[in-house]
PDB file of N, CA and C in Angstrom:
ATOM      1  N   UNK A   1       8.569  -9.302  -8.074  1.00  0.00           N
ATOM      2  CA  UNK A   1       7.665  -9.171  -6.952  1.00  0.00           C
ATOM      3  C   UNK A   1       7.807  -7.779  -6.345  1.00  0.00           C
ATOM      4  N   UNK A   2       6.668  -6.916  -5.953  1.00  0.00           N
ATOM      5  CA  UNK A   2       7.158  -5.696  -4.961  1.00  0.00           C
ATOM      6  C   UNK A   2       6.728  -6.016  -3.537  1.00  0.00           C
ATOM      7  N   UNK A   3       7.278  -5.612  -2.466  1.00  0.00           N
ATOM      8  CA  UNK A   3       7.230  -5.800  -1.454  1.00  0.00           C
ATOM      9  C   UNK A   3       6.930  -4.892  -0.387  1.00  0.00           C
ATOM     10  N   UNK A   4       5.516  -5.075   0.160  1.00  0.00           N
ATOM     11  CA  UNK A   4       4.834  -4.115   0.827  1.00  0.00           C
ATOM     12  C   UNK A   4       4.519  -4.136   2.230  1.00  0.00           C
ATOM     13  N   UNK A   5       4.990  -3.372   2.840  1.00  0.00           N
ATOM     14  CA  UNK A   5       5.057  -3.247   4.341  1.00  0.00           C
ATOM     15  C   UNK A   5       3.308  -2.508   4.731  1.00  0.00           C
ATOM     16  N   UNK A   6       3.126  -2.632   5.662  1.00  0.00           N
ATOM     17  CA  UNK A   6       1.440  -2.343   5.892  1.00  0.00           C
ATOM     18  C   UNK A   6       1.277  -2.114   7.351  1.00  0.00           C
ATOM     19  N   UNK A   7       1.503  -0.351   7.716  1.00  0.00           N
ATOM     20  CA  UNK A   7       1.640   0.173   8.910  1.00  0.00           C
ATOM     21  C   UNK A   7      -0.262  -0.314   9.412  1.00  0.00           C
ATOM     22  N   UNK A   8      -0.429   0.296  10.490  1.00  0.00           N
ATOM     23  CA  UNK A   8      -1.446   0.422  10.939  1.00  0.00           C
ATOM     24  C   UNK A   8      -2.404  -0.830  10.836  1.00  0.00           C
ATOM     25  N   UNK A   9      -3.877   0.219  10.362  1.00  0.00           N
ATOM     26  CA  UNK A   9      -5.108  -0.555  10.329  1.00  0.00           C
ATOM     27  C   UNK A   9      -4.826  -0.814   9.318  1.00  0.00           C
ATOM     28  N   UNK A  10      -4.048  -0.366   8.074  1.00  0.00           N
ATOM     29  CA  UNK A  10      -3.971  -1.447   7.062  1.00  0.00           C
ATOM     30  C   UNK A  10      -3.095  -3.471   7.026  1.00  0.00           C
ATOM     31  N   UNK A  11      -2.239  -2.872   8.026  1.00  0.00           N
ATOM     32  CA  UNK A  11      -1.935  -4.523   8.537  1.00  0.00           C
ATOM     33  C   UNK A  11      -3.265  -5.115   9.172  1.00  0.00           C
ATOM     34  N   UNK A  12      -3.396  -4.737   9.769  1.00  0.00           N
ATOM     35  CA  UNK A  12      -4.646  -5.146  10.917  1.00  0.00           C
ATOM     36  C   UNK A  12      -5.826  -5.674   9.959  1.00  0.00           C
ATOM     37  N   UNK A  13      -5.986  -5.126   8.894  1.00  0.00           N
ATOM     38  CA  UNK A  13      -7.365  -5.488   7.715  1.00  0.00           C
ATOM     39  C   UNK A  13      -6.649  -6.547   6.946  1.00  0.00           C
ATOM     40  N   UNK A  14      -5.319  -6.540   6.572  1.00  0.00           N
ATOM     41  CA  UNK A  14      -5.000  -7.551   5.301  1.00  0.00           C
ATOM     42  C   UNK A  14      -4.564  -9.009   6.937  1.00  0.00           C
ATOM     43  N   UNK A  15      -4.369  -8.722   7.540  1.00  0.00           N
ATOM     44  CA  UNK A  15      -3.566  -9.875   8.773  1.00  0.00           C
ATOM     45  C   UNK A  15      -2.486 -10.414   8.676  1.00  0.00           C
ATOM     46  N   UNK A  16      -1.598  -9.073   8.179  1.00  0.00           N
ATOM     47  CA  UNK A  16       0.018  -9.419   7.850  1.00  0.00           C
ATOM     48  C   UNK A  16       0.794  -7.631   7.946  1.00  0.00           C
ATOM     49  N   UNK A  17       1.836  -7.741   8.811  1.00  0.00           N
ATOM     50  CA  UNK A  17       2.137  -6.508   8.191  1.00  0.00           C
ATOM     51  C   UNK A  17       3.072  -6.430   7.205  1.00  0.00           C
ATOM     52  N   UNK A  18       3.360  -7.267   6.256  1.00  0.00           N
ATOM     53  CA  UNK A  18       3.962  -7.717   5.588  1.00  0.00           C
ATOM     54  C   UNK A  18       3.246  -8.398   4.113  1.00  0.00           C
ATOM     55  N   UNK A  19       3.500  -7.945   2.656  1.00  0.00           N
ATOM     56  CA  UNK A  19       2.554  -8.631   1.844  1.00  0.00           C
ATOM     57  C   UNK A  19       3.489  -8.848   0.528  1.00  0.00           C
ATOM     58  N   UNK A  20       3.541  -9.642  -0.125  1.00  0.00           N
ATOM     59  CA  UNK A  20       4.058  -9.585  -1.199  1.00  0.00           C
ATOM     60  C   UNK A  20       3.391  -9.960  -2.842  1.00  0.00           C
ATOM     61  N   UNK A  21       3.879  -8.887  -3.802  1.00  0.00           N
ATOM     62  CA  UNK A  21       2.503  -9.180  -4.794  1.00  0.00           C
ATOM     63  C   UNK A  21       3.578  -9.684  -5.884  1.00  0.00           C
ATOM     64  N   UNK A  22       3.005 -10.469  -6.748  1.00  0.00           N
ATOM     65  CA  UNK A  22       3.346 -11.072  -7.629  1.00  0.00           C
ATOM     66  C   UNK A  22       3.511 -10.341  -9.014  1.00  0.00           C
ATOM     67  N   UNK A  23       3.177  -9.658  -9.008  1.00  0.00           N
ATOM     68  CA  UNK A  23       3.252  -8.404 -10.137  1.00  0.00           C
ATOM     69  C   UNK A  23       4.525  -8.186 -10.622  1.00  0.00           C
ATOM     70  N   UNK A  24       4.794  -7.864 -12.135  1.00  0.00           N
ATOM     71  CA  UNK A  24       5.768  -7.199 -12.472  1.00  0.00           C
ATOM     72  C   UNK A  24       6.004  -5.481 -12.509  1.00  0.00           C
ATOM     73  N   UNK A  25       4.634  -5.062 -12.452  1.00  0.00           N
ATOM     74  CA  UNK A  25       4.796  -3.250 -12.452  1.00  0.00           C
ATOM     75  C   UNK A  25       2.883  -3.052 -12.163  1.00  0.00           C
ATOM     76  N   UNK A  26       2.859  -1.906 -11.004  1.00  0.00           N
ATOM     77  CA  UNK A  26       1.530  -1.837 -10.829  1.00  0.00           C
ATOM     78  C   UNK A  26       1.469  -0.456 -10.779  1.00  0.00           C
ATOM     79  N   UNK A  27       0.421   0.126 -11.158  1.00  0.00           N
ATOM     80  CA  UNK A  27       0.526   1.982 -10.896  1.00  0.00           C
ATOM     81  C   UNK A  27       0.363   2.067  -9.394  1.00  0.00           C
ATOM     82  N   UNK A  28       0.307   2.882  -8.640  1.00  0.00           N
ATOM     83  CA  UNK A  28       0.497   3.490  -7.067  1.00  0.00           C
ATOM     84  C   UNK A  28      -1.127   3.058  -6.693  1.00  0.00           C
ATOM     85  N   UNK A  29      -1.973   3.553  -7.678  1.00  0.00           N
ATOM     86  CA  UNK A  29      -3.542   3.275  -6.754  1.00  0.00           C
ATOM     87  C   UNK A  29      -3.802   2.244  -7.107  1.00  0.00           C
ATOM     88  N   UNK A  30      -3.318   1.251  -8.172  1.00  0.00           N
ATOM     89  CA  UNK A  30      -3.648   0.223  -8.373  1.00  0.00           C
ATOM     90  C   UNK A  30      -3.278  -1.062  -7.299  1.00  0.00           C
ATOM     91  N   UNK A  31      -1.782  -0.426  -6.759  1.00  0.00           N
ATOM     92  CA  UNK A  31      -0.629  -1.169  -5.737  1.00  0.00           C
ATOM     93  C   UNK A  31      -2.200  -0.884  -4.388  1.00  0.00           C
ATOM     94  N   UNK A  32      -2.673  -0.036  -4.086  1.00  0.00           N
ATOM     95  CA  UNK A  32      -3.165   0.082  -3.216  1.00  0.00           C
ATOM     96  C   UNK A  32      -4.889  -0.707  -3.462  1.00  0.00           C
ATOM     97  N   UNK A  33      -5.387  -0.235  -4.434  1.00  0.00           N
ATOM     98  CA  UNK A  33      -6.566  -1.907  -4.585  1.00  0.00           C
ATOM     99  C   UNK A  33      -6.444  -3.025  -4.338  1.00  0.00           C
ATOM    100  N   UNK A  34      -4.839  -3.353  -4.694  1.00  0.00           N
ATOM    101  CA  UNK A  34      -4.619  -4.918  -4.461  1.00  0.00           C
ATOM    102  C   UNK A  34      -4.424  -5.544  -3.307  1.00  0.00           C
ATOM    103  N   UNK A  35      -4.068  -4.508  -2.611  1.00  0.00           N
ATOM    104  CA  UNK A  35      -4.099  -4.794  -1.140  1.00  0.00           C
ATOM    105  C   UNK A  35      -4.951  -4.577  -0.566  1.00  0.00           C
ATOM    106  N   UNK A  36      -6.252  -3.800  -1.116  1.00  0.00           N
ATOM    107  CA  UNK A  36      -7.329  -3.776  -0.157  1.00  0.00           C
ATOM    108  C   UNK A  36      -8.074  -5.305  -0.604  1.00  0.00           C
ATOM    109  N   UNK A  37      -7.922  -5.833  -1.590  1.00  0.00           N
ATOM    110  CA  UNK A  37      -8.461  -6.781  -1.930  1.00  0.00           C
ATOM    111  C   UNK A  37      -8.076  -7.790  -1.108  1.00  0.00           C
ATOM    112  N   UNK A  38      -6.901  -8.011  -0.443  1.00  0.00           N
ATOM    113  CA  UNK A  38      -6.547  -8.777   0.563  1.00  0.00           C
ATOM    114  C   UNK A  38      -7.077  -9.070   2.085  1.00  0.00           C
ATOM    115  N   UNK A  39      -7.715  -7.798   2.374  1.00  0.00           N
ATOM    116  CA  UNK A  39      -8.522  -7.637   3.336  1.00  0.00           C
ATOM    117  C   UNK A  39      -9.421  -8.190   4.024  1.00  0.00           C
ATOM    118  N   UNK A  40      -9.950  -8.535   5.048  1.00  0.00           N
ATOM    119  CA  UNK A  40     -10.956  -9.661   5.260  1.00  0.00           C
ATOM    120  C   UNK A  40     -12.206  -8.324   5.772  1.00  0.00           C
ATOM    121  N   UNK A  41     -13.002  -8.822   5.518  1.00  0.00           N
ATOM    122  CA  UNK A  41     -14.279  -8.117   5.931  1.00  0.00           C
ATOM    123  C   UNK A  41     -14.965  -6.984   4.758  1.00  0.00           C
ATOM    124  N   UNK A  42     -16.105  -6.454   4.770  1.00  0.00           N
ATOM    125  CA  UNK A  42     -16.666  -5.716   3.996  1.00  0.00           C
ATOM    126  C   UNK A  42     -15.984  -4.685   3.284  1.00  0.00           C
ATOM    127  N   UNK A  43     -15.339  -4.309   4.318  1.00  0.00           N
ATOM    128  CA  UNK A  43     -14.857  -2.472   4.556  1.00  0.00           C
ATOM    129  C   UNK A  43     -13.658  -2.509   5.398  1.00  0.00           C
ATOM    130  N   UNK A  44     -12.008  -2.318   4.071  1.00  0.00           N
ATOM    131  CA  UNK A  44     -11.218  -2.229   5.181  1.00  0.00           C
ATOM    132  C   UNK A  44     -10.797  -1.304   5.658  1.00  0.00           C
ATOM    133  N   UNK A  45     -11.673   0.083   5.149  1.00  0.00           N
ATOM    134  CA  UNK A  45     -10.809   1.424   5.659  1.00  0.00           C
ATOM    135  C   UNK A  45      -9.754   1.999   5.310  1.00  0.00           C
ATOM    136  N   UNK A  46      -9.431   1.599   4.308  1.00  0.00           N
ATOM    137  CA  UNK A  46      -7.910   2.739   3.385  1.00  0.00           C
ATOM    138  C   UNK A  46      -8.443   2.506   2.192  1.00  0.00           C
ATOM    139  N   UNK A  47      -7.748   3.531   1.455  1.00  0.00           N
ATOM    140  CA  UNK A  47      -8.190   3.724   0.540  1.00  0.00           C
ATOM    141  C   UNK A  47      -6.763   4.158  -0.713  1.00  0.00           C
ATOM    142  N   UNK A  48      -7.368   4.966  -1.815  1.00  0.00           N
ATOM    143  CA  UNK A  48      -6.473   5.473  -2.616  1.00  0.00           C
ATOM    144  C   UNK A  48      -6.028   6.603  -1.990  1.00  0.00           C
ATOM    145  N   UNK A  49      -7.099   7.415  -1.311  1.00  0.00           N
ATOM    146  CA  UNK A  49      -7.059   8.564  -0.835  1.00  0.00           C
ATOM    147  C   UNK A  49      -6.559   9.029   0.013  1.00  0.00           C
ATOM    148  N   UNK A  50      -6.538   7.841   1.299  1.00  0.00           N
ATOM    149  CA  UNK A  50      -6.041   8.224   2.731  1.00  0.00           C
ATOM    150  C   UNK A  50      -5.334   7.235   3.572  1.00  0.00           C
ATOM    151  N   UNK A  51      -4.356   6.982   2.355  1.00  0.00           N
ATOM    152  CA  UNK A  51      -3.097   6.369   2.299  1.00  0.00           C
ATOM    153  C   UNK A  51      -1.879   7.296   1.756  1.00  0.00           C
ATOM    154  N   UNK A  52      -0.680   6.529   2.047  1.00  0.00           N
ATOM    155  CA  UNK A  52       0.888   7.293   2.171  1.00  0.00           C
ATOM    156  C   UNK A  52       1.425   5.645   1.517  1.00  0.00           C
ATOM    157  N   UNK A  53       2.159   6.020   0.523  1.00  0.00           N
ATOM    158  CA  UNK A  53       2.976   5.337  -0.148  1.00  0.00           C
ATOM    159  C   UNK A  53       4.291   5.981  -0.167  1.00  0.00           C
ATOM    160  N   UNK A  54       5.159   5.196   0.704  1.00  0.00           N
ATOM    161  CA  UNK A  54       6.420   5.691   1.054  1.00  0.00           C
ATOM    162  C   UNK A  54       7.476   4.779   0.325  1.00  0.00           C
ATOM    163  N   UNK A  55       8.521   5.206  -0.378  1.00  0.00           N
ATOM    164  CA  UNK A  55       9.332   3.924  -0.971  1.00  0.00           C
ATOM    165  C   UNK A  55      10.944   4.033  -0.323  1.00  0.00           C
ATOM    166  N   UNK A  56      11.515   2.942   0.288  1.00  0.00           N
ATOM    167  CA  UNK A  56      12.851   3.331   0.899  1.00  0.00           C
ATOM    168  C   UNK A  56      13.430   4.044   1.013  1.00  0.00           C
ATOM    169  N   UNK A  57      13.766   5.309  -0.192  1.00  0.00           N
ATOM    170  CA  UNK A  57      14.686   5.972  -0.354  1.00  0.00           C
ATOM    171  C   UNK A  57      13.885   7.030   0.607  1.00  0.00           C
ATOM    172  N   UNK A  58      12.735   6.872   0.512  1.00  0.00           N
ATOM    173  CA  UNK A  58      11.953   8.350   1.644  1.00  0.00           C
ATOM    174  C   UNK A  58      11.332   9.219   0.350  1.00  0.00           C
ATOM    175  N   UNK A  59      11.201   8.609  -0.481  1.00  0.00           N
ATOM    176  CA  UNK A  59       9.910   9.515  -1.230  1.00  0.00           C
ATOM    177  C   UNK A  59       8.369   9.274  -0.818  1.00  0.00           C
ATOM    178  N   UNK A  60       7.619   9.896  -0.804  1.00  0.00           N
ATOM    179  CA  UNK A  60       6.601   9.268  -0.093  1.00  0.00           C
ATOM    180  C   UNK A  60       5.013  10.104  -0.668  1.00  0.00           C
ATOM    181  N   UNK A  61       4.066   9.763  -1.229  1.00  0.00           N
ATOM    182  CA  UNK A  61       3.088  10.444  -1.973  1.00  0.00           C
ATOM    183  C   UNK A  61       1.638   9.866  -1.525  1.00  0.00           C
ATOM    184  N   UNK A  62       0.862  10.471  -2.384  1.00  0.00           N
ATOM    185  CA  UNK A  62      -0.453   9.919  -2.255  1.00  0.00           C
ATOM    186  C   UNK A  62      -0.838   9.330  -3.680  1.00  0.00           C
ATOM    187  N   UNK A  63      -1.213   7.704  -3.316  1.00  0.00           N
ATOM    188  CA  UNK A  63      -1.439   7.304  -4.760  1.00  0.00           C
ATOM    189  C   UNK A  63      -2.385   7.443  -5.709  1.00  0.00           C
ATOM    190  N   UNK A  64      -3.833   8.737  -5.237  1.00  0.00           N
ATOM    191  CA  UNK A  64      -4.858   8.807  -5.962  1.00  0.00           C
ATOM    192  C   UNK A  64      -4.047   9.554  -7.071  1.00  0.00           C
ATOM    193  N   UNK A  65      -3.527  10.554  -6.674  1.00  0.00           N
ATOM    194  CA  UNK A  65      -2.827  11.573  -8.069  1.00  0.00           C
ATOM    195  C   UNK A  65      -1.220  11.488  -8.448  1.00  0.00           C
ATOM    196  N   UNK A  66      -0.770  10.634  -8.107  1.00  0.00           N
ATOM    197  CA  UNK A  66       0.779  10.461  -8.065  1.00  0.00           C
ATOM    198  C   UNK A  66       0.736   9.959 -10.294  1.00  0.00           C
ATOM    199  N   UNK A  67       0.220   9.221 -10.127  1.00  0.00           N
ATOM    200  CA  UNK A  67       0.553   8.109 -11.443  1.00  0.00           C
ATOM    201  C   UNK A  67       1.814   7.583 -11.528  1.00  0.00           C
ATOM    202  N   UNK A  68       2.271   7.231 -10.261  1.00  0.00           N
ATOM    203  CA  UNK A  68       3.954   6.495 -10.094  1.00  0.00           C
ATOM    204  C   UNK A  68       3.417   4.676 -10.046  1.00  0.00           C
ATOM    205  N   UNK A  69       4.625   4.444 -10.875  1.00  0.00           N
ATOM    206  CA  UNK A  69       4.651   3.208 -11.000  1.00  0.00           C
ATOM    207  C   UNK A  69       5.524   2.607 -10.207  1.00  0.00           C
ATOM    208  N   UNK A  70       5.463   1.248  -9.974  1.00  0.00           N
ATOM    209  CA  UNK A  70       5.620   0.457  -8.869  1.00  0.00           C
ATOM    210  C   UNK A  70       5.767  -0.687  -9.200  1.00  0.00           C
ATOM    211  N   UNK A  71       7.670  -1.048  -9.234  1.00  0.00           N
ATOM    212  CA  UNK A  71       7.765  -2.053 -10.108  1.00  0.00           C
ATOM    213  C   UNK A  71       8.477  -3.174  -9.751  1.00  0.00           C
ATOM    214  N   UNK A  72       9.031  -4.754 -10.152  1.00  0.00           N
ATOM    215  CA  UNK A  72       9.389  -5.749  -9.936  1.00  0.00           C
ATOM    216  C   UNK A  72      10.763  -5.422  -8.627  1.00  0.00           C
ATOM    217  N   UNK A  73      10.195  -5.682  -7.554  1.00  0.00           N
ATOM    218  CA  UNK A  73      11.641  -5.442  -6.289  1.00  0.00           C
ATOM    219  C   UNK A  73      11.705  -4.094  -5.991  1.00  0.00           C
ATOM    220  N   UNK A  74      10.842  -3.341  -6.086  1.00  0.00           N
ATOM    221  CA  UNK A  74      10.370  -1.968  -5.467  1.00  0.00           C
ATOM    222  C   UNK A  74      10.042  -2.499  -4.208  1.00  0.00           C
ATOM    223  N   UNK A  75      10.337  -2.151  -2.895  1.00  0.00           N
ATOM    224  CA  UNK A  75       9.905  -1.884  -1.593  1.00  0.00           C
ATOM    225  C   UNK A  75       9.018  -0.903  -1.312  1.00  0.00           C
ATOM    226  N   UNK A  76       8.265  -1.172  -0.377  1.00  0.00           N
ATOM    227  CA  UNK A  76       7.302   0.443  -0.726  1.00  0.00           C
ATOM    228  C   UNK A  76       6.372  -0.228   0.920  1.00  0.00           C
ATOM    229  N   UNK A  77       6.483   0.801   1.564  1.00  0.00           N
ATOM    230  CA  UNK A  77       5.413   1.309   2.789  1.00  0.00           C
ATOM    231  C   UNK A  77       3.823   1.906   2.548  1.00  0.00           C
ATOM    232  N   UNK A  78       2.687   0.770   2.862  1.00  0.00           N
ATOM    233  CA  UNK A  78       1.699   1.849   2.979  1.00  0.00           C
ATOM    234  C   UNK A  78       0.940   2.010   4.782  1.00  0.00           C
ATOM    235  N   UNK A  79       0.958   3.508   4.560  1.00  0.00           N
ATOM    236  CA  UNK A  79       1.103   4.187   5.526  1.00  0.00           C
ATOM    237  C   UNK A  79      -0.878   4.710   5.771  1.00  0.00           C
ATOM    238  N   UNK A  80      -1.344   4.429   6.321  1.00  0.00           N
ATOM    239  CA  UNK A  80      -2.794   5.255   6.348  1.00  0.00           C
ATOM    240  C   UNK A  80      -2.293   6.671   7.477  1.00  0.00           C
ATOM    241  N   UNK A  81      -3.382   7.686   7.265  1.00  0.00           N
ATOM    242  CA  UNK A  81      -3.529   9.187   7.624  1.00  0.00           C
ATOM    243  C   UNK A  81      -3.810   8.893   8.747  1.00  0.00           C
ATOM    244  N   UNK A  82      -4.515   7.932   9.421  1.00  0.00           N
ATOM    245  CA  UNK A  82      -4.836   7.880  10.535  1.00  0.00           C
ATOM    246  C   UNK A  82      -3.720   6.633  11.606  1.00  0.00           C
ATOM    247  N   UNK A  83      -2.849   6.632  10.913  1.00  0.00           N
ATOM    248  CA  UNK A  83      -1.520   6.290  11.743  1.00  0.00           C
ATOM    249  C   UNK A  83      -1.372   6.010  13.157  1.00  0.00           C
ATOM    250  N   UNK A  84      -1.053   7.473  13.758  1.00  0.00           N
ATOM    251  CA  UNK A  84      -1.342   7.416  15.024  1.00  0.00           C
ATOM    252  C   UNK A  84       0.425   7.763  15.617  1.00  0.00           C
ATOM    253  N   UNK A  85       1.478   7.151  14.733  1.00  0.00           N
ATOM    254  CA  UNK A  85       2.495   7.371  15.261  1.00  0.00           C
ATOM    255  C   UNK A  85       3.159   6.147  14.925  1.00  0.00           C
TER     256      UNK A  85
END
């Protein structure tokens, strides 16, 4: 399972800040589709693009161009640009 924390308006769109995916290994923008898929409403406002994928240790990227994989008991933060703090 990886286990995904969901700052902001991305908690606020899925209605957890907290998510867990069943996956054994997902690429970085793929980790981030699956959670928009969780989302309730049309349009949840993050994206591949303008999101922050942060993983415990404090590495932290953007998953449109990363091609990092993301795998079984990986922890990982997504963070949107529009944060706030």
């Amino acid at each position: 399972m990886i286990h995904v924390r969901c700052y902001g308006h991305i908690g606020t769109s899925v209605g957890s800040t907290e998510v867990t995916l069943d996956d054994k290994e997902l690429d970085s923008a793929a980790l981030v589709d699956r959670v928009r898929g969780m989302a309730s409403g049309p349009e949840p406002g993050f994206t591949r693009y303008n999101t922050l994928v942060m993983f415990d240790e404090g590495e932290a990227f953007v998953p449109a161009g990363s091609g990092r994989t993301i795998r079984d008991g990986d922890r990982v933060a997504l963070i949107p640009f529009s944060h706030g703090g």
